[in-house]
C-alpha atoms as a PDB file:
ATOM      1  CA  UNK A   1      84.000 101.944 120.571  1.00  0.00           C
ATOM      2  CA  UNK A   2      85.246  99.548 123.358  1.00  0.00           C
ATOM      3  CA  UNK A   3      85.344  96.339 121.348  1.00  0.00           C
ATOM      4  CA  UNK A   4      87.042  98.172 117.968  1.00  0.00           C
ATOM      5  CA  UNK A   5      91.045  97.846 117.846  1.00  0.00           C
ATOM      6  CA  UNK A   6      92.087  99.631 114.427  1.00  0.00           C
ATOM      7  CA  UNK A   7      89.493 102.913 114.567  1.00  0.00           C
ATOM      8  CA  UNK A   8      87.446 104.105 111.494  1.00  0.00           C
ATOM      9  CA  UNK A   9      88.709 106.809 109.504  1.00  0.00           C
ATOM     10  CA  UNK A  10      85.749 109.426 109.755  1.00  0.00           C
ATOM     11  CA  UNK A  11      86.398 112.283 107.147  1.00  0.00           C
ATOM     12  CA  UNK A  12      85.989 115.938 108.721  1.00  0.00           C
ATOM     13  CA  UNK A  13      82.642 116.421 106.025  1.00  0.00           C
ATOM     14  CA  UNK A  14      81.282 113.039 106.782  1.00  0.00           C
ATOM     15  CA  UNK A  15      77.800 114.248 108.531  1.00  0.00           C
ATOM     16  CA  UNK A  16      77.541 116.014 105.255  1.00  0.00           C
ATOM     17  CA  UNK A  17      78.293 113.309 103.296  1.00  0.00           C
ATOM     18  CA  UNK A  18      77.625 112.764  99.587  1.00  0.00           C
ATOM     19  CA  UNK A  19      74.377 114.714  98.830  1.00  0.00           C
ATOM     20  CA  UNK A  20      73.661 114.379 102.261  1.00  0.00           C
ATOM     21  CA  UNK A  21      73.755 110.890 102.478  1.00  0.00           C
ATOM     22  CA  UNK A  22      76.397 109.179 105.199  1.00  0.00           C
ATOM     23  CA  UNK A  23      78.570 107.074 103.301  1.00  0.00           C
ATOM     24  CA  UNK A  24      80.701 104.421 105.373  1.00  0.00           C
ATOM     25  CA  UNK A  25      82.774 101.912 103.233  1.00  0.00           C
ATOM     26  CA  UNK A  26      83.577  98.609 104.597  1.00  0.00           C
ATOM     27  CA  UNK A  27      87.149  97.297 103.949  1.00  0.00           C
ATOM     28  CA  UNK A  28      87.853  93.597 105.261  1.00  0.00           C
ATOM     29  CA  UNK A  29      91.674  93.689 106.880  1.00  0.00           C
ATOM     30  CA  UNK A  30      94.743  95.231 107.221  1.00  0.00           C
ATOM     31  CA  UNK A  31      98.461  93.434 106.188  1.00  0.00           C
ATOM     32  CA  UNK A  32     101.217  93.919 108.687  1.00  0.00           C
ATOM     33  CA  UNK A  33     104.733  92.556 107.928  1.00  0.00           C
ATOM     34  CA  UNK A  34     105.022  93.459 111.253  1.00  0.00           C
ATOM     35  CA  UNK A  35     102.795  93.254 114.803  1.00  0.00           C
ATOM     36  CA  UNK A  36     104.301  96.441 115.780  1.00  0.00           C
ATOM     37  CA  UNK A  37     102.292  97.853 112.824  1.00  0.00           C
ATOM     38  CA  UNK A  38      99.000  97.443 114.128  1.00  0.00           C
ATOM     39  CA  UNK A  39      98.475 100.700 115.678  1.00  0.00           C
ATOM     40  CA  UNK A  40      94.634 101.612 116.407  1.00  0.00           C
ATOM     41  CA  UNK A  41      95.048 104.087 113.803  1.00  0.00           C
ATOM     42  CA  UNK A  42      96.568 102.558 111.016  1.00  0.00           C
ATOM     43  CA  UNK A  43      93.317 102.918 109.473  1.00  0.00           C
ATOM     44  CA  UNK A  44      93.601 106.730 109.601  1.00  0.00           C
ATOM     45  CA  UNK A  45      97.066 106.865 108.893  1.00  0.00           C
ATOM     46  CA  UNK A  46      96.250 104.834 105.127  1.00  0.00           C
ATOM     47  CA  UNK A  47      93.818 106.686 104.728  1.00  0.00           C
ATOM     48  CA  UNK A  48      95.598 110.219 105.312  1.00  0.00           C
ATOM     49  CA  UNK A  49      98.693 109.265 103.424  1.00  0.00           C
ATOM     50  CA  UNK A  50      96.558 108.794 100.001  1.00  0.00           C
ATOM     51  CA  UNK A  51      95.901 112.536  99.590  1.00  0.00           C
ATOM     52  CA  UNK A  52      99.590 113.751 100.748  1.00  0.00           C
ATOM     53  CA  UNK A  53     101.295 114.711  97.356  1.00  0.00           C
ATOM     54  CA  UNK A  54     104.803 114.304  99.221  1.00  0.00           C
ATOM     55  CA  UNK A  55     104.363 110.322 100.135  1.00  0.00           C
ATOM     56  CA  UNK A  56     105.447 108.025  97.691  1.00  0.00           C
ATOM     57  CA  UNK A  57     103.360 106.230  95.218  1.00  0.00           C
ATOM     58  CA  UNK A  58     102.658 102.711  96.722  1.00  0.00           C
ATOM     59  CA  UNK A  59     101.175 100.398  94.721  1.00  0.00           C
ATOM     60  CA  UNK A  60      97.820  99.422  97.514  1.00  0.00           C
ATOM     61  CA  UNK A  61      97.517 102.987  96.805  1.00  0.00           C
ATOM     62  CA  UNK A  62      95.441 102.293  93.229  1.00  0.00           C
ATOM     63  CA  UNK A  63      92.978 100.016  95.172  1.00  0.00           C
ATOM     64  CA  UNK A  64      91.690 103.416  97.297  1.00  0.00           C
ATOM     65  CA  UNK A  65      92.258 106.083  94.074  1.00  0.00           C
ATOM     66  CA  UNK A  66      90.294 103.557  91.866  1.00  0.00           C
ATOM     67  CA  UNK A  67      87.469 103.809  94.436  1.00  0.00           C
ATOM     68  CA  UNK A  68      87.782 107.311  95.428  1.00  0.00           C
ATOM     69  CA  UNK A  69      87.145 107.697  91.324  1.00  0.00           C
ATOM     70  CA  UNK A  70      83.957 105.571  91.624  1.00  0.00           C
ATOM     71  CA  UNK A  71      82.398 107.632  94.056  1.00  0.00           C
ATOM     72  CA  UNK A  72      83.377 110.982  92.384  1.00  0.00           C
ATOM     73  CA  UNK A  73      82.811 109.955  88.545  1.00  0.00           C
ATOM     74  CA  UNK A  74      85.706 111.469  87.658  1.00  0.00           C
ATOM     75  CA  UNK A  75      89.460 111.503  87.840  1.00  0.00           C
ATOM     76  CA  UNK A  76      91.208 112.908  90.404  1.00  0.00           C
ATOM     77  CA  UNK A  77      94.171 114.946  91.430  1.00  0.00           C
ATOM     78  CA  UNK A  78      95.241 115.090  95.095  1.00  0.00           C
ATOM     79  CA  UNK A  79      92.844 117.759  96.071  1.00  0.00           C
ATOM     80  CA  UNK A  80      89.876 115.817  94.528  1.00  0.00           C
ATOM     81  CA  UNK A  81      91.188 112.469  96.219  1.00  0.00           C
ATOM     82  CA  UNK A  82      91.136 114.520  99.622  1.00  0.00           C
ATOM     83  CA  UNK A  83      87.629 115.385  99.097  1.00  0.00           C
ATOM     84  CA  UNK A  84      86.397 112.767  98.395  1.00  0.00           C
ATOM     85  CA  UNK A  85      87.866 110.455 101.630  1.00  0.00           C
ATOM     86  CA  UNK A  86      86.939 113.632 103.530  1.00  0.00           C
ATOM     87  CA  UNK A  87      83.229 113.168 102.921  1.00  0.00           C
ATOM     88  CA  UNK A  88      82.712 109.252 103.847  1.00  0.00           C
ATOM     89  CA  UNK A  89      83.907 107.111 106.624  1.00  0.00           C
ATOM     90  CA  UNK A  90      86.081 103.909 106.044  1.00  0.00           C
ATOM     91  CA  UNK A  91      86.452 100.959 108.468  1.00  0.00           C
ATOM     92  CA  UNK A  92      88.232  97.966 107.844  1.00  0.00           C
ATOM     93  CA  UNK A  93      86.454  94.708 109.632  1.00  0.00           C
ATOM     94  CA  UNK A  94      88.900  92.431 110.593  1.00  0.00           C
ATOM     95  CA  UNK A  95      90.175  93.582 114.259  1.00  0.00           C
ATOM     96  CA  UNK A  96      93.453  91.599 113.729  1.00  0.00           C
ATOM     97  CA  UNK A  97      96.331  92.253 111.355  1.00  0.00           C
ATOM     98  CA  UNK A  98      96.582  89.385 108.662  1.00  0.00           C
ATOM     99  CA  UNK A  99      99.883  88.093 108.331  1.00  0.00           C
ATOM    100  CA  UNK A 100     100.666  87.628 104.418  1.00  0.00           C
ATOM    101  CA  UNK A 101      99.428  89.621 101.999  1.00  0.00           C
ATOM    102  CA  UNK A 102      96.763  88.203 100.018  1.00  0.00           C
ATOM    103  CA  UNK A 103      95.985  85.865 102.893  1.00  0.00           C
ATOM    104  CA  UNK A 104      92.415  85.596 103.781  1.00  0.00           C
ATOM    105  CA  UNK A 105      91.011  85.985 106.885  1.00  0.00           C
ATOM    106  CA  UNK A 106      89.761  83.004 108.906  1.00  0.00           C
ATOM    107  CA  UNK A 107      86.074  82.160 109.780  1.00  0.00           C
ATOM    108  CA  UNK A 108      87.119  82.638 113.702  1.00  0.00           C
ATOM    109  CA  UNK A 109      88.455  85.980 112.502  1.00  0.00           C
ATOM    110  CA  UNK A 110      85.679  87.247 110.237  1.00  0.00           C
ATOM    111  CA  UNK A 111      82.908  85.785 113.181  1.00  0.00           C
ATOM    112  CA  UNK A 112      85.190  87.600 115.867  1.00  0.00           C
ATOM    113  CA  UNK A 113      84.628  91.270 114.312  1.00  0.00           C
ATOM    114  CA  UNK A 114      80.894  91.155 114.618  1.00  0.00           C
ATOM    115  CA  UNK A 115      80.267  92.753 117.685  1.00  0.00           C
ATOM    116  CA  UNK A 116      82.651  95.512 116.403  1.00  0.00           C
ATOM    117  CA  UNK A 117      80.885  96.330 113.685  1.00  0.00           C
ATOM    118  CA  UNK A 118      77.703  96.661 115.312  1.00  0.00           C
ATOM    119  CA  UNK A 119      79.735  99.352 117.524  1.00  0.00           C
ATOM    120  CA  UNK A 120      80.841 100.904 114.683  1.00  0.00           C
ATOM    121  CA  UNK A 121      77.229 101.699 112.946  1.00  0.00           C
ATOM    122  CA  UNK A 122      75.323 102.245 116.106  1.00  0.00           C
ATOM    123  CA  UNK A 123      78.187 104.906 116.385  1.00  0.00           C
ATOM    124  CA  UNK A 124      78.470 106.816 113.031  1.00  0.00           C
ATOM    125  CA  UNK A 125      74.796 106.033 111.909  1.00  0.00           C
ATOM    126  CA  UNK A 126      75.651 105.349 108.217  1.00  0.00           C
ATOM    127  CA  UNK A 127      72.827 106.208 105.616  1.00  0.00           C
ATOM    128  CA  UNK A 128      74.738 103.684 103.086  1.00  0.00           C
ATOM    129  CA  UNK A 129      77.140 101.364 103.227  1.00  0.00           C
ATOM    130  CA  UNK A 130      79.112 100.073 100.596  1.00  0.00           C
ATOM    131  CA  UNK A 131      81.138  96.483 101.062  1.00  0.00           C
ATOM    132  CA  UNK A 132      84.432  95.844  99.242  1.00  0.00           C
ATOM    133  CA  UNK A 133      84.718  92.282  97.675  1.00  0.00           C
ATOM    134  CA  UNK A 134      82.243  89.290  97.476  1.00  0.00           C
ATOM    135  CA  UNK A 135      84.230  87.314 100.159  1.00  0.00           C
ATOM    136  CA  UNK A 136      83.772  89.908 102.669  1.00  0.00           C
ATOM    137  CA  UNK A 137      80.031  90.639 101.978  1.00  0.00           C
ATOM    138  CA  UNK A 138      79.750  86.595 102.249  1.00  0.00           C
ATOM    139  CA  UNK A 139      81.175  86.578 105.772  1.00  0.00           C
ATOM    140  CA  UNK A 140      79.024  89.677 107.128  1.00  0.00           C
ATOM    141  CA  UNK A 141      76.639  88.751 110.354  1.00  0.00           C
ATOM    142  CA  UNK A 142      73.471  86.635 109.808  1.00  0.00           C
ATOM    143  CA  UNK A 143      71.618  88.863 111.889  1.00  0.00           C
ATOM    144  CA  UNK A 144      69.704  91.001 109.281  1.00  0.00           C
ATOM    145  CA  UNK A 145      68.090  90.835 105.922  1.00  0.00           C
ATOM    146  CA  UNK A 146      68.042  90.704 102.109  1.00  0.00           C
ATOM    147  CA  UNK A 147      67.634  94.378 101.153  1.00  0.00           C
ATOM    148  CA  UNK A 148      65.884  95.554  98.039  1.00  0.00           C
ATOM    149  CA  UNK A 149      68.645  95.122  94.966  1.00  0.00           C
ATOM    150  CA  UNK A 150      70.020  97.305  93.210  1.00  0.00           C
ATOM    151  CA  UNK A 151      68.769  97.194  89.563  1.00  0.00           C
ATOM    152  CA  UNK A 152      70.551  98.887  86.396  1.00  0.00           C
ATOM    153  CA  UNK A 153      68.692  96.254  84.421  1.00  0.00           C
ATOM    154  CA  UNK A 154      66.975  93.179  84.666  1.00  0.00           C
ATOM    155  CA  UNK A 155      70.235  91.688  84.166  1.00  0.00           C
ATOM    156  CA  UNK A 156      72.573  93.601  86.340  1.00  0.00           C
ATOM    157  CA  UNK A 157      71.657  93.607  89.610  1.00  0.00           C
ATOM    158  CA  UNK A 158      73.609  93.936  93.187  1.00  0.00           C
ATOM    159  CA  UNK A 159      72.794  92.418  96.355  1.00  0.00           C
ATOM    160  CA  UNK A 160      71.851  94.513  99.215  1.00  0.00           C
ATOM    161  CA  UNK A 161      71.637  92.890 102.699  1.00  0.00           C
ATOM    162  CA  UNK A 162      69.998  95.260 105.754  1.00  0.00           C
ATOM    163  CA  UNK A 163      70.933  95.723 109.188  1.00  0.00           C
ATOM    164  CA  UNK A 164      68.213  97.455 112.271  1.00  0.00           C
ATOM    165  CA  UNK A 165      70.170  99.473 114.356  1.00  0.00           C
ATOM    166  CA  UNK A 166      68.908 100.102 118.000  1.00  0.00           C
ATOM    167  CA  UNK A 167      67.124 102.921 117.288  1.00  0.00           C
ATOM    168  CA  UNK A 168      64.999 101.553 114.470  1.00  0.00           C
ATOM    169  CA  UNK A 169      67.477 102.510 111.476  1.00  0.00           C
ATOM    170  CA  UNK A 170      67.798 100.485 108.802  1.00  0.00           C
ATOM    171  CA  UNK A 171      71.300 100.720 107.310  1.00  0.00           C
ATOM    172  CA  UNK A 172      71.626  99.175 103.630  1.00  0.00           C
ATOM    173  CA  UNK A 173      75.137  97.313 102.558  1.00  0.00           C
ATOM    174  CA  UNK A 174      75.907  97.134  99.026  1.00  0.00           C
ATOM    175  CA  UNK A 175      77.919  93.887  97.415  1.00  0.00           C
ATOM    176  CA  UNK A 176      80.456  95.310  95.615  1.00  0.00           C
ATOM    177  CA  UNK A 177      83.403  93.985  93.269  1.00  0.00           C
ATOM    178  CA  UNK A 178      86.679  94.646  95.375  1.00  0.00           C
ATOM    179  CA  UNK A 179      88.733  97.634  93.975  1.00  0.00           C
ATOM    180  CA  UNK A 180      91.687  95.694  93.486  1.00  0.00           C
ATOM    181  CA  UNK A 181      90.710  93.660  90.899  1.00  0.00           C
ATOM    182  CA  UNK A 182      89.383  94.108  87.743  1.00  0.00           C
ATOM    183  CA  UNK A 183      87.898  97.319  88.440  1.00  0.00           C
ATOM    184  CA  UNK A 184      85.885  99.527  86.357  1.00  0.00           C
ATOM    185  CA  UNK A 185      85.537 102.973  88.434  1.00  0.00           C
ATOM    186  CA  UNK A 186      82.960 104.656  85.908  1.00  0.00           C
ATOM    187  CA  UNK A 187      80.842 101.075  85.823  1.00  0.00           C
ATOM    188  CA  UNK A 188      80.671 101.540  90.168  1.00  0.00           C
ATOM    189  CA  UNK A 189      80.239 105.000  90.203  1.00  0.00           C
ATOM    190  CA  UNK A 190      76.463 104.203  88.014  1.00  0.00           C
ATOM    191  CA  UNK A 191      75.962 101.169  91.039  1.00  0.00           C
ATOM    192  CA  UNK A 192      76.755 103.801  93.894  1.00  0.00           C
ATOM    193  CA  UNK A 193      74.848 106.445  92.762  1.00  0.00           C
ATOM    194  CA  UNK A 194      71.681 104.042  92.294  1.00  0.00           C
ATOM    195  CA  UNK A 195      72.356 102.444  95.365  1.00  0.00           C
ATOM    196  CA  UNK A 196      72.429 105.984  97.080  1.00  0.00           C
ATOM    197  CA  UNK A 197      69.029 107.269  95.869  1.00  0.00           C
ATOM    198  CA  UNK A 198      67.125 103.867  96.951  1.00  0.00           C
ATOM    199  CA  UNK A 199      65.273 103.523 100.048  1.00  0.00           C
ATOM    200  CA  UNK A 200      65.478 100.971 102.803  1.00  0.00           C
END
């Protein structure tokens, strides 16, 4: 993945999945206080450090146990948390580090992860994809199209928007709130598992 700087982290049971579906969850961009931060596998390293019981608790850390919870339906202890991140893949799309936390990125910096992206799914061939925050889903690429939403009643509905990869597959990515705010994990966990028996 030529044009990717900080690398997915793929879990070791993600080709099993969640009942058998790829998962790959889209995060929008890593904060580094400093440049010398920005490894290419930062991702993996955040990722790795949520399910070690001897690394302090760090507040960011709620945003990925809140969401780990959504996709399991339950609480979880360490072991559980480990599972979980072990069955899906997580990317985050920005390719640079953002300087200030709770800075956004800019349009040049959303439209310059595109390409990467693309790399990204041709390469792990997601069956699902699930997109944290509205402002990230907003800046995704044009190319594509409006999926089929998902419905848990005529009045609650999510946006899906579809990408073709180059083999024909059509990968589905769900809008969903951004697990650092208001958050309710059991609420998700009923939009996931809809979104994961629908077909694209």
């Amino acid at each position: 993945m030529s044009l990717v700087k900080f690398q997915p982290w793929i879990g070791n049971s993600y080709q099993k999945g969640i009942q058998g579906k790829k998962v790959l969850v889209l995060g929008e961009s890593h904060y580094c206080a400093n440049a010398s931060d920005a490894v290419p596998t930062l991702t993996q390293e955040i990722i790795k450090d949520l399910f070690d019981s001897n690394s302090p608790h760090e507040g960011y850390k709620n945003t990925y146990t809140k969401f780990a919870k959504a996709i399991a339906g339950t609480d979880l202890d360490y072991k559980g948390k480990e599972k979980v991140w072990n069955s899906i893949a997580f990317y985050n799309y920005v390719q640079v580090p953002i300087s200030g936390a709770r800075v956004a990125p800019t349009a040049q910096e959303f439209r310059a992860a595109e390409s990467a992206l693309f790399e990204v799914l041709e390469q792990l061939q997601p069956d699902y994809v699930i997109v944290w925050g509205n402002r990230l889903f907003d800046n995704l690429p044009n190319a594509g199209a409006q999926g089929k939403e998902v419905m848990l009643s005529e009045e609650d509905r999510h946006e899906v928007w579809c990408y073709t990869l180059s083999n024909q597959k059509v990968v589905p990515m769900l809008r969903m709130t951004h697990p650092s705010a208001a958050y309710s994990w059991d609420y998700w966990h009923e939009v996931i598992e809809a979104f994961m028996v629908s077909k694209y």
